[in-house]
Protein backbone atom coordinates (compact mmCIF):
# COMPACT_ATOMS: atom_id res chain seq x y z
CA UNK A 1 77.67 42.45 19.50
CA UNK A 2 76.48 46.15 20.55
CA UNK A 3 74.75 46.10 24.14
CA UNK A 4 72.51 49.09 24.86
CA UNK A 5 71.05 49.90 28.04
CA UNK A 6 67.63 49.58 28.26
CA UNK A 7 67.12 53.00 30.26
CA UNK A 8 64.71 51.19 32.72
CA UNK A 9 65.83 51.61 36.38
CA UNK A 10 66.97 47.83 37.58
CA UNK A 11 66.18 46.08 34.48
CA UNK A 12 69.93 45.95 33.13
CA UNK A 13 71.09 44.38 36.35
CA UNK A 14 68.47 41.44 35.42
CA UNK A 15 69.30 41.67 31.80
CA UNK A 16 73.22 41.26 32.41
CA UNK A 17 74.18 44.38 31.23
CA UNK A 18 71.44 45.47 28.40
CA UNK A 19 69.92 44.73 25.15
CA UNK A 20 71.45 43.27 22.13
CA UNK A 21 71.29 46.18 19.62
CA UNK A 22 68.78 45.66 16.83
CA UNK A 23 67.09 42.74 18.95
CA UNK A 24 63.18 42.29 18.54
CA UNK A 25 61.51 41.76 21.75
CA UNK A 26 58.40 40.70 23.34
CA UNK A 27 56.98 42.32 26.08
CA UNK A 28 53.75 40.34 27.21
CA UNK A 29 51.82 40.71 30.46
CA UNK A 30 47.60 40.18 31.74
CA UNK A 31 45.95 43.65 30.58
CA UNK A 32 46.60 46.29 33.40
CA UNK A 33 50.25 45.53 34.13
CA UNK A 34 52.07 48.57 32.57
CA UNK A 35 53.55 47.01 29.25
CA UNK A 36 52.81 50.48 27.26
CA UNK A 37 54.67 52.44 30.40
CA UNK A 38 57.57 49.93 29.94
CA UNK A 39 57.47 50.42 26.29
CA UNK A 40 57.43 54.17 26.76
CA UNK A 41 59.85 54.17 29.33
CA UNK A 42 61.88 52.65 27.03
CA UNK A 43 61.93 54.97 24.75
CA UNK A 44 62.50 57.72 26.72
CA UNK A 45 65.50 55.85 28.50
CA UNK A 46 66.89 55.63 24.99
CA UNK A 47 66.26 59.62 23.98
CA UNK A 48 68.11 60.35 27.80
CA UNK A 49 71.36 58.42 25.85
CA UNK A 50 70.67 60.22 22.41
CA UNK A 51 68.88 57.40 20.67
CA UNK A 52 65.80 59.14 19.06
CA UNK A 53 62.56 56.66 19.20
CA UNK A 54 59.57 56.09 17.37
CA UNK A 55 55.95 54.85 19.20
CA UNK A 56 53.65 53.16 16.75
CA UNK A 57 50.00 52.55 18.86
CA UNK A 58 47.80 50.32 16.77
CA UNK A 59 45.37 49.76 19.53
CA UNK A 60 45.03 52.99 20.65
CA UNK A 61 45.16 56.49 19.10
CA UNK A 62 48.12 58.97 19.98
CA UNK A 63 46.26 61.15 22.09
CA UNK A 64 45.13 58.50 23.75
CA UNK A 65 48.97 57.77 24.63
CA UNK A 66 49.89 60.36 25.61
CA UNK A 67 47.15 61.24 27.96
CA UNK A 68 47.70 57.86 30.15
CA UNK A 69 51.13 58.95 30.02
CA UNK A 70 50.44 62.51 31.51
CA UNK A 71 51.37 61.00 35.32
CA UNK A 72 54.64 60.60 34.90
CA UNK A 73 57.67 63.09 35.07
CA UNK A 74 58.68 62.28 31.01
CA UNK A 75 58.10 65.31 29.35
CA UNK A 76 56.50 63.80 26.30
CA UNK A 77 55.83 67.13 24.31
CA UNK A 78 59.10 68.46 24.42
CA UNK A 79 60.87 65.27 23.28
CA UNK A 80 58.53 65.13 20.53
CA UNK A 81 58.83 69.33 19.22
CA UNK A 82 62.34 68.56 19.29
CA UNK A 83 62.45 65.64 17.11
CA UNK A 84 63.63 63.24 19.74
CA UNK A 85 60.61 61.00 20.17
CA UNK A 86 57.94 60.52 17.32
CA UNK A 87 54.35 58.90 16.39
CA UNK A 88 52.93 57.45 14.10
CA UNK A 89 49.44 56.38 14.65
CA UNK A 90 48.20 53.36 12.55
CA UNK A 91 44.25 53.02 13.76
CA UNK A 92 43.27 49.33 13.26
CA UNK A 93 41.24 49.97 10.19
CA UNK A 94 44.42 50.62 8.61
CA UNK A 95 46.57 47.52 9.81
CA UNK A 96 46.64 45.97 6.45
CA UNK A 97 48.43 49.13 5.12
CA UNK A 98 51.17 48.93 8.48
CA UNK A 99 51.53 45.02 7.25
CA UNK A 100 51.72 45.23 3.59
CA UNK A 101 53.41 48.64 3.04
CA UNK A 102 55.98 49.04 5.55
CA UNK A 103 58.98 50.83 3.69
CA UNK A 104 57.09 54.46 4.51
CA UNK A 105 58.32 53.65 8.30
CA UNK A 106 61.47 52.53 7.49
CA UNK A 107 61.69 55.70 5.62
CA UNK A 108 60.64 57.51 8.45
CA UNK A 109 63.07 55.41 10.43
CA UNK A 110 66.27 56.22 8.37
CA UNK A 111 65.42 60.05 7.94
CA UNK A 112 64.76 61.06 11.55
CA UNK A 113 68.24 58.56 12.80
CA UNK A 114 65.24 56.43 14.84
CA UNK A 115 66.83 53.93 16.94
CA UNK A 116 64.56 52.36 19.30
CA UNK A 117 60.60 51.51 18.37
CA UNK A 118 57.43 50.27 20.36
CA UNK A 119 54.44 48.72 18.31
CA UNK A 120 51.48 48.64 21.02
CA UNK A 121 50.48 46.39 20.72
CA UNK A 122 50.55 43.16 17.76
CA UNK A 123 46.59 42.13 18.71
CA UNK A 124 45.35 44.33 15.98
CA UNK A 125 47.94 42.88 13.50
CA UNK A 126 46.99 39.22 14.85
CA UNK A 127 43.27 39.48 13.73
CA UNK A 128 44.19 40.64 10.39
CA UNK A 129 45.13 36.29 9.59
CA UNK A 130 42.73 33.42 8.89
CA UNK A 131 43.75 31.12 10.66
CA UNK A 132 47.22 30.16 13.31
CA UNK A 133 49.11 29.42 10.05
CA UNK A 134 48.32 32.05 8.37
CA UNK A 135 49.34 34.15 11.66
CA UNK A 136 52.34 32.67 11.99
CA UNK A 137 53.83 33.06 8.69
CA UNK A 138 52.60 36.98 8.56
CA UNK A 139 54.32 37.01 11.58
CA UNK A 140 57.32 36.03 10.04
CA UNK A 141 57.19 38.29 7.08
CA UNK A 142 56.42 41.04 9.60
CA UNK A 143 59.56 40.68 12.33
CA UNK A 144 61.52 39.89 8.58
CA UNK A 145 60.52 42.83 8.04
CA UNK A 146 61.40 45.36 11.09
CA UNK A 147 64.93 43.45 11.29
CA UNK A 148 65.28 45.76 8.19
CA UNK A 149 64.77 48.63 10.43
CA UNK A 150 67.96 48.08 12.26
CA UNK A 151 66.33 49.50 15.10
CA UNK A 152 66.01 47.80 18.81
CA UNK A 153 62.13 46.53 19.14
CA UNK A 154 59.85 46.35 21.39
CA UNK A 155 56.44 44.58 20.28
CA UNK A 156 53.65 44.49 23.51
CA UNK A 157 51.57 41.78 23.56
CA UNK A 158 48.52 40.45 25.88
CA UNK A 159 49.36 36.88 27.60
CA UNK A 160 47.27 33.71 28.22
CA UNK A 161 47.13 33.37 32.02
CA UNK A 162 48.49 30.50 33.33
CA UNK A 163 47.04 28.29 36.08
CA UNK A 164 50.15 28.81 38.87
CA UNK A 165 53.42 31.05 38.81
CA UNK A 166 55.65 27.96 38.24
CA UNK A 167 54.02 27.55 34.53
CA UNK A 168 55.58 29.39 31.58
CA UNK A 169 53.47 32.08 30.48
CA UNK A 170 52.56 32.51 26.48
CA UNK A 171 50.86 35.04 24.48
CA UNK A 172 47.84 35.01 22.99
CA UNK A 173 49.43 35.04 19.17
CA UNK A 174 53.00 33.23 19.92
CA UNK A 175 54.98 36.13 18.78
CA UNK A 176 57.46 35.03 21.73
CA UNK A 177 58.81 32.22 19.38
CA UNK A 178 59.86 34.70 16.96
CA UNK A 179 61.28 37.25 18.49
CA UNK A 180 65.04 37.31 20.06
CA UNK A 181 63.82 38.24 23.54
CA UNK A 182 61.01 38.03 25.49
CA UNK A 183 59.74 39.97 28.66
CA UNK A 184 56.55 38.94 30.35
CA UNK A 185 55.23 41.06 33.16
CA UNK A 186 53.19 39.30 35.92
CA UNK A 187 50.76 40.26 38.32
CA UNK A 188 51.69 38.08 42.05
CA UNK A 189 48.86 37.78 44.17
CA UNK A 190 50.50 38.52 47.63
CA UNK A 191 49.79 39.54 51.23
CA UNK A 192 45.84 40.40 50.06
CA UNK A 193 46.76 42.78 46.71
CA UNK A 194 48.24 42.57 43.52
CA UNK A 195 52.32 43.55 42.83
CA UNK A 196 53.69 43.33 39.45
CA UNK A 197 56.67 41.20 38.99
CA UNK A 198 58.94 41.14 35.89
CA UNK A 199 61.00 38.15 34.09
CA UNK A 200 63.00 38.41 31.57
CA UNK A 201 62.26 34.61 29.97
CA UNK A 202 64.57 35.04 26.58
CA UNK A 203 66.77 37.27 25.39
CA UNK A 204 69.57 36.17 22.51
CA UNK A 205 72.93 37.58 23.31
CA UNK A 206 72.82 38.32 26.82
CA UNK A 207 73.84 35.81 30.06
CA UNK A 208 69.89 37.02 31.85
CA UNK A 209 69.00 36.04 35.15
CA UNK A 210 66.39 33.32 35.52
CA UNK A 211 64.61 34.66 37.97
CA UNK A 212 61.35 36.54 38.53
CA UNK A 213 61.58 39.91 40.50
CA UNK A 214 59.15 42.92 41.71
CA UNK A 215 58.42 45.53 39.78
CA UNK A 216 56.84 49.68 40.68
CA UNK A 217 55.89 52.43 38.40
CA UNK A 218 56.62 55.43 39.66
CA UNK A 219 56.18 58.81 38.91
CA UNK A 220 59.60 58.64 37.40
CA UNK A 221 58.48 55.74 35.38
CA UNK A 222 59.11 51.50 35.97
CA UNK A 223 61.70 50.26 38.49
CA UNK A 224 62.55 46.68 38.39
CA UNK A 225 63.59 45.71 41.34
CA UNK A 226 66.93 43.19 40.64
């Protein structure tokens, strides 16, 4: 099995090395916590090792990306002129096409040599089902469907808080029990303010630490601190 580094400062350490190649993974968190920057940063860690990368915002436009992205030190623009990091904005009103028709990305995917991709987030794609069943086995068809891709994953999702730090998290949709990993970013209320901490709760392939450690965004992007 193919382990690829993640390209986020500290987060390897934690991870025991890196990601399984191809892996799809969860990265949950309360709104606010930085799970687009850690997707992004992801994919720019990747383009840094010559993996190309493709960001997919469903709940928010492109421009709208890039412009909360404009603080830190990635130069987003120039990645993306030089074919190195590409978008491709599905707006919600056109979910159903991302669920149903999903061969135009993985032609996209296979043309460009796309390695690494970030759906932000799966709420969008969640309210497009009935009812939980329904939700889960759409689910199903859709990670079925991006394991296709041969790409590494990342799918951000919004969590259900949980009463004290010592209960596991979930997400609103349960895309966690599908998926080979799972990252959930927490916000610790300590010394009067609020500091992000990161766990790493599942990840196939890998010996992870069980632990939960601090996390910063920088100007430079996310630093886990392991």
């Amino acid at each position: 099995m193919e382990i690829i580094k993640s390209g986020i400062k500290g987060l390897d350490k934690l991870l025991g090395g890196g990601i399984p190649k191809g892996s799809v993974v969860a990265v949950s968190g309360p709104t606010g916590c930085g799970k687009s920057t850690f997707g992004m940063n992801f994919i720019v860690g990747g383009v840094e090792q010559g993996e190309a990368g493709l960001y997919i915002p469903i709940e928010s436009t492109k421009e709208e990306v890039l412009e909360q992205m404009k603080e830190f030190s990635w130069n987003i623009d120039f990645l993306e002129k030089n074919k190195k990091l590409f978008f491709l904005d599905y707006p919600p009103h056109e979910v159903d096409q991302f669920i149903s028709k999903m061969n135009p990305v993985k032609e996209l995917i296979e043309t460009m040599g796309i390695e690494r991709v970030v759906i932000d987030s799966i709420m969008p794609i969640a309210l497009q089902f009935n009812n939980d069943l329904e939700r889960k086995r759409g689910f199903m068809r859709l990670i079925e469907n991006i394991k296709k891709w041969n790409t590494t994953t990342f799918i951000i999702t919004e969590d259900t808080p949980s009463t004290t730090q010592d209960v596991l998290p979930a997400t609103k949709y349960g895309v966690e029990t599908l998926t080979d990993g799972w990252i959930h970013i927490h916000y610790i209320w300590q010394d009067g303010r609020r500091e992000r901490a990161l766990e790493v709760l599942k990840m196939k392939g890998v010996r992870h630490e069980m632990k939960m450690v601090f996390m910063d965004i920088t100007k430079s992007g996310v630093v886990v601190k392991s």
